[in-house]
Protein backbone atom coordinates (compact mmCIF):
# COMPACT_ATOMS: atom_id res chain seq x y z
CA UNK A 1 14.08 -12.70 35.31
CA UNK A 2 16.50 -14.41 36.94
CA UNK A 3 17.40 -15.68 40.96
CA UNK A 4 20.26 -12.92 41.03
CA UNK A 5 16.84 -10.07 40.63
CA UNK A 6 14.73 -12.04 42.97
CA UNK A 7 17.45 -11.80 45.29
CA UNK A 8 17.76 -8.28 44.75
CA UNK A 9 14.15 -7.27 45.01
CA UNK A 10 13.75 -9.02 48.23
CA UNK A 11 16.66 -7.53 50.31
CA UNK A 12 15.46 -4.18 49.82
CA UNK A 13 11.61 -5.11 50.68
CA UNK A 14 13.31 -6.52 53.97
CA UNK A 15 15.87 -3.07 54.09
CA UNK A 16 12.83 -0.44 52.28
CA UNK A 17 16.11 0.93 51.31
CA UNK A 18 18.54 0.47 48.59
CA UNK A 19 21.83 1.61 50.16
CA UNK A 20 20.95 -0.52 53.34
CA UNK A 21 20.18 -3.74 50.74
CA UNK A 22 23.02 -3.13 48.86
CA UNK A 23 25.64 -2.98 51.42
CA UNK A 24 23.95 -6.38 52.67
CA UNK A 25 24.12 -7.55 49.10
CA UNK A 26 27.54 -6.54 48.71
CA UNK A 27 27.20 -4.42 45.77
CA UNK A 28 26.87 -0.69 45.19
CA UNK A 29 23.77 1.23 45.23
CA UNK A 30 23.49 2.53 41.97
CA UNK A 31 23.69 -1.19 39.77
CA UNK A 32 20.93 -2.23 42.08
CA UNK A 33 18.43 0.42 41.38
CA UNK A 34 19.37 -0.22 37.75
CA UNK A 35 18.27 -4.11 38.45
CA UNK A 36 14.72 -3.21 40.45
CA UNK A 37 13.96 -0.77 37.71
CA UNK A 38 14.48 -3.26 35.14
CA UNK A 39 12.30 -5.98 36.78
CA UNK A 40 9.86 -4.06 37.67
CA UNK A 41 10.11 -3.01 33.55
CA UNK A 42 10.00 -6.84 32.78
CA UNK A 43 7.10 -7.45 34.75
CA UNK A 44 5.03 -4.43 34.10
CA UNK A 45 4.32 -2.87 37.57
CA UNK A 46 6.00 -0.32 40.03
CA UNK A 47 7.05 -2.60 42.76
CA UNK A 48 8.59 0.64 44.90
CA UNK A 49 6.96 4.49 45.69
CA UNK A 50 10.54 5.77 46.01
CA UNK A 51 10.10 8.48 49.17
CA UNK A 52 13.00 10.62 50.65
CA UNK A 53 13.77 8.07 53.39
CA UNK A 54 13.55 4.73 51.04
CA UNK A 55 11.30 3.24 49.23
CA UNK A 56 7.65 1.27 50.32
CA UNK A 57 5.88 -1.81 48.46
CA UNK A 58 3.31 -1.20 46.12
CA UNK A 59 0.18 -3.31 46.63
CA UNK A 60 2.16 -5.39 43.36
CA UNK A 61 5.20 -5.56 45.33
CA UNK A 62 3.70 -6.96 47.93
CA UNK A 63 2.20 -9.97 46.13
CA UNK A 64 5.44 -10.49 44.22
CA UNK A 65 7.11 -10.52 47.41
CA UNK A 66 5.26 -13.55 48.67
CA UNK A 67 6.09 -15.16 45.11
CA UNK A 68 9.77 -14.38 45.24
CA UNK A 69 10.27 -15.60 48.79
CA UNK A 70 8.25 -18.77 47.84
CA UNK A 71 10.63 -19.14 44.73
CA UNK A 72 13.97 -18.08 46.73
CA UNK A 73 12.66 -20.59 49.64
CA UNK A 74 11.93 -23.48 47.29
CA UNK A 75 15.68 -22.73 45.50
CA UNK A 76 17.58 -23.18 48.43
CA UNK A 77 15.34 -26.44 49.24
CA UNK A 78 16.59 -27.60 46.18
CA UNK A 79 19.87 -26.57 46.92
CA UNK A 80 20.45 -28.91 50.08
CA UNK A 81 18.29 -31.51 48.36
CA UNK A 82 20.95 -31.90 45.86
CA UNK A 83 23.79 -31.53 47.58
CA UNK A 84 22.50 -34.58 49.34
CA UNK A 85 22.15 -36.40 46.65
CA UNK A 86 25.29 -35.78 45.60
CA UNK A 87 27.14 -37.03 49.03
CA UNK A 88 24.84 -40.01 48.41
CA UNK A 89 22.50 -39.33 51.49
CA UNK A 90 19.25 -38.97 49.20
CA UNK A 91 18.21 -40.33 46.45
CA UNK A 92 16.83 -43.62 45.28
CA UNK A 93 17.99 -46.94 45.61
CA UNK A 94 16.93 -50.72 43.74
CA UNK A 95 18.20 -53.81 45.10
CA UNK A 96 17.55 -56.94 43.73
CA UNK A 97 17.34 -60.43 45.68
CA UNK A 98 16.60 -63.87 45.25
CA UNK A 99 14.44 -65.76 47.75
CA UNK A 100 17.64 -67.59 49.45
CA UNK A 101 19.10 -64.42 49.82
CA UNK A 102 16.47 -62.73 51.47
CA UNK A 103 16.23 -65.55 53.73
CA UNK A 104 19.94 -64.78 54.90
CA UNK A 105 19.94 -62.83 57.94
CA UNK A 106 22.85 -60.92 56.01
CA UNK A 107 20.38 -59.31 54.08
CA UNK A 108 18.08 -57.99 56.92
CA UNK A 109 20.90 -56.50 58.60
CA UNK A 110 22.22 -54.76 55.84
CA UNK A 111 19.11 -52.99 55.06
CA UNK A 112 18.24 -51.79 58.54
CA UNK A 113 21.99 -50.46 58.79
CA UNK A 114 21.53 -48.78 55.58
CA UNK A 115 18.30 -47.58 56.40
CA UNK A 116 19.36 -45.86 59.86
CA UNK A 117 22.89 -44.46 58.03
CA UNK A 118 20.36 -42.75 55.04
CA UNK A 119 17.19 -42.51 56.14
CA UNK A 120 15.88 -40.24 53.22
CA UNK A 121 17.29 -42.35 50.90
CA UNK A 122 14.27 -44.60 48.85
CA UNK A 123 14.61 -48.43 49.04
CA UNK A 124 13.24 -49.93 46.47
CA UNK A 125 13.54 -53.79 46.54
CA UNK A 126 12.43 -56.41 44.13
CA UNK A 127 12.47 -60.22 44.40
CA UNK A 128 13.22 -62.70 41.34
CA UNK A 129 15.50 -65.64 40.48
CA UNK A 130 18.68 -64.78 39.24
CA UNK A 131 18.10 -65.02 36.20
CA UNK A 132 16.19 -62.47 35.97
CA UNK A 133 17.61 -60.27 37.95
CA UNK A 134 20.80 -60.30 36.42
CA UNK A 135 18.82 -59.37 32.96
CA UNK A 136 17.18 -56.52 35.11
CA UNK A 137 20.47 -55.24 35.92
CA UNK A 138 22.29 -55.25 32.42
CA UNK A 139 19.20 -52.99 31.77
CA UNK A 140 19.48 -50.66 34.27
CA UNK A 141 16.24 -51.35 35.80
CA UNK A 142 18.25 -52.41 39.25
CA UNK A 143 21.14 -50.59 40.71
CA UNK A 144 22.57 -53.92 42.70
CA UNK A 145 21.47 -57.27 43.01
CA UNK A 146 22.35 -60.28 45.95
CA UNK A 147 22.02 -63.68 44.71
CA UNK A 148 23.22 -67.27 45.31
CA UNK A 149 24.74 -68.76 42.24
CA UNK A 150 25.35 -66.21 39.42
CA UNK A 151 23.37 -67.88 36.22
CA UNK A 152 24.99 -65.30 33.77
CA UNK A 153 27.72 -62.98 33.70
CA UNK A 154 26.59 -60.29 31.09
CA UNK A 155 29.15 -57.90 29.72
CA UNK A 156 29.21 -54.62 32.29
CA UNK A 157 28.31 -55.98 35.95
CA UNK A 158 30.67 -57.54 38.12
CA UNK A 159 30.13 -60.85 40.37
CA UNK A 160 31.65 -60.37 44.14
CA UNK A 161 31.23 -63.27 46.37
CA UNK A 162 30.51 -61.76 49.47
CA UNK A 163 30.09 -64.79 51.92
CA UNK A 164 30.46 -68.51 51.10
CA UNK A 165 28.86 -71.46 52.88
CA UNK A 166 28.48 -75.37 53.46
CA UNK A 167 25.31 -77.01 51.68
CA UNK A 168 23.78 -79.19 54.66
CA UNK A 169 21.81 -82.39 54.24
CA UNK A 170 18.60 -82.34 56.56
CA UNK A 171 17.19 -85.91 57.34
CA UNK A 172 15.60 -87.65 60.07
CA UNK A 173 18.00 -88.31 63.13
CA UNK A 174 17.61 -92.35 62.69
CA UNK A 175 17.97 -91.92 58.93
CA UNK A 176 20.84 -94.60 58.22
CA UNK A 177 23.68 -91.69 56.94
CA UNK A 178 22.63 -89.85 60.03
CA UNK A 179 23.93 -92.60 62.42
CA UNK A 180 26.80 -91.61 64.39
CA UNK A 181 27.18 -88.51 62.38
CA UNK A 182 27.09 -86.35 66.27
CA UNK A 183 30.55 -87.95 66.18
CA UNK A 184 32.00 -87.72 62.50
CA UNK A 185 32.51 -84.05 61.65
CA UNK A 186 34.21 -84.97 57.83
CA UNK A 187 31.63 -83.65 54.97
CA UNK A 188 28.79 -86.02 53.94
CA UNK A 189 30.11 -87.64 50.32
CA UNK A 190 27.31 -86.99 47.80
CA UNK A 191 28.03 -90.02 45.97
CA UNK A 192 26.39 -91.58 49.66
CA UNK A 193 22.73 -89.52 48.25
CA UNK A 194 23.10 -91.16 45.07
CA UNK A 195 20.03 -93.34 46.00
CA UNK A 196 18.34 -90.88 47.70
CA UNK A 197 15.45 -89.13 47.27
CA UNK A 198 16.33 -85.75 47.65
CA UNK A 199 13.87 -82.39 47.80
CA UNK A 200 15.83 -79.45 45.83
CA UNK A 201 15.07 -76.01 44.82
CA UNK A 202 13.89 -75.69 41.59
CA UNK A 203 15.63 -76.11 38.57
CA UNK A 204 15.46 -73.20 36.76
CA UNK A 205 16.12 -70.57 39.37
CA UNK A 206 19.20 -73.02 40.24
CA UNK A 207 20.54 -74.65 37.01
CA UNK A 208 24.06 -74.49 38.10
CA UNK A 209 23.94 -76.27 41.16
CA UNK A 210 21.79 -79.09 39.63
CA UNK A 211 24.93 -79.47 37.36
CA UNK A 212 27.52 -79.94 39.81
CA UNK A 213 25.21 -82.06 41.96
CA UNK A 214 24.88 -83.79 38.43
CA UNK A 215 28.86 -83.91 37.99
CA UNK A 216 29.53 -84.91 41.80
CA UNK A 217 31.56 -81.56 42.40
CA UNK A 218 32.17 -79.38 45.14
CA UNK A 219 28.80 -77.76 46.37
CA UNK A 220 28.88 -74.04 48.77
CA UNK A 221 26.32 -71.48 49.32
CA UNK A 222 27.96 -68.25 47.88
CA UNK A 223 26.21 -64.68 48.60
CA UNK A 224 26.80 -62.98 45.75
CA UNK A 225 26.89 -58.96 45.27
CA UNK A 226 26.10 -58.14 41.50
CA UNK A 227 26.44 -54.24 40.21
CA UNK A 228 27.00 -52.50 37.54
CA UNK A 229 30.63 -51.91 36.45
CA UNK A 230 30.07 -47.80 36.06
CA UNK A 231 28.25 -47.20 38.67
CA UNK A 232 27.45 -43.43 39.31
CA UNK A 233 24.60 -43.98 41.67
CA UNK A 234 25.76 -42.87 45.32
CA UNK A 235 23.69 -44.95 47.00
CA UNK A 236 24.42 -47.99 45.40
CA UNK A 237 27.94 -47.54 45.97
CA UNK A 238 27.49 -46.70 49.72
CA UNK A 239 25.14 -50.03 49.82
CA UNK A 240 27.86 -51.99 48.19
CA UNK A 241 31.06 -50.84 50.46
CA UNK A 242 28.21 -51.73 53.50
CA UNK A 243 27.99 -55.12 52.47
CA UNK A 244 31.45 -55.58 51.57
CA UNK A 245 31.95 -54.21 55.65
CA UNK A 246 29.31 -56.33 57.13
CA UNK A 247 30.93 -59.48 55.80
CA UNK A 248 34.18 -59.03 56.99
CA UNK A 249 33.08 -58.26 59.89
CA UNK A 250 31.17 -61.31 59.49
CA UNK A 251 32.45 -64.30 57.17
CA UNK A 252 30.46 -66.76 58.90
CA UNK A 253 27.40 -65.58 59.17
């Protein structure tokens, strides 16, 4: 049995008449008498009394009628389902962030847009250090990841820095480097925080920056998108091409 018979059988329940169904099929009468005789061989019952003006359901035919429908309905569900998915409108979707990301209000933004542009679309969203996200995405557990500082660049994802910003010192306004800094806009040396003592995030989730503190170098606040080279999953590719918009549109937020 096939969709093709189901197809058949229920045109000429709705018709009781196989010329009328098969001119709405758009086939000739006598191939689709051939087809109800043969499912109602495969299945064992008379689904038709034939009469001189058509043919009537059987008390079988009716009961396979509401199965067929149910089947034929549940197809073209299926149908539209799919071709959703495949224009990247449903589906699922698992985004990875770390805690300094989430706090952006980048990230917020992006995931009501995305919500209201693919509503039946599932978010699924996970937060970790970067470490460990970037492992979850090399495994496919994740579909896209934002983070600060990549950790890691395993072989197959790619590392786009999406938005990059200044790391700010906070410190009491009569702290002695805070003095007349209303009126000096240059960038606070770090060598000035040598003897300091400064509160940080932790090391492990930021190992990099603790080195180029370490090393004196430049310090910024990248956003960084991280997905998966061959990507086939619409939605993560629709995500990614929304972040990419929102910061053009805006580089300093």
């Amino acid at each position: 049995m096939d969709i093709r018979a189901l197809r058949y059988f229920a045109a000429v329940a709705e018709t009781g008449h196989m010329t009328r169904a098969a001119e709405q099929l758009g086939i000739q009468q006598p191939p689709l008498s051939l087809q109800i005789k043969a499912l109602e061989r495969e299945l064992g019952v008379l689904l038709f009394r034939r009469h001189p003006r058509g043919v009537a359901l059987t008390d079988a035919g009716r009961l396979f009628q509401a199965e067929a429908l149910r089947m034929l309905q549940d197809m073209e569900s299926m149908k539209q389902r799919m071709t959703r998915v495949a224009k990247g409108q449903a589906g699922t979707l698992a985004v990875g962030f770390t805690s300094s990301a989430a706090a952006h209000r980048f990230m917020p933004e992006a995931l009501r847009e995305f919500r209201r542009a693919y509503p039946d679309v599932e978010l699924q969203l996970r937060e970790d250090n970067a470490a460990e996200l970037t492992e979850a995405l090399a495994a496919g557990r994740l579909h896209c990841g934002l983070l600060r500082v990549p950790v890691a660049r395993p072989e197959g994802l790619m590392f786009e820095t999406l938005l990059r910003e200044p790391v700010l010192v906070a410190m009491p306004s009569d702290h002695r480097l805070a003095l007349g800094r209303d009126k000096d806009s240059r960038p606070l040396p770090l060598a000035k925080l040598c003897e300091e003592g400064i509160i940080l995030v932790r090391r492990p989730a930021h190992a990099i920056a603790y080195t180029r503190l370490a090393d004196g170098g430049q310090l910024d606040a990248p956003l960084t998108l991280v997905s998966r080279a061959e990507e086939d999953n619409l939605p993560a590719l629709n995500f990614a091409a929304l972040l990419r918009r929102l910061a053009q549109e805006n580089p300093g937020s």
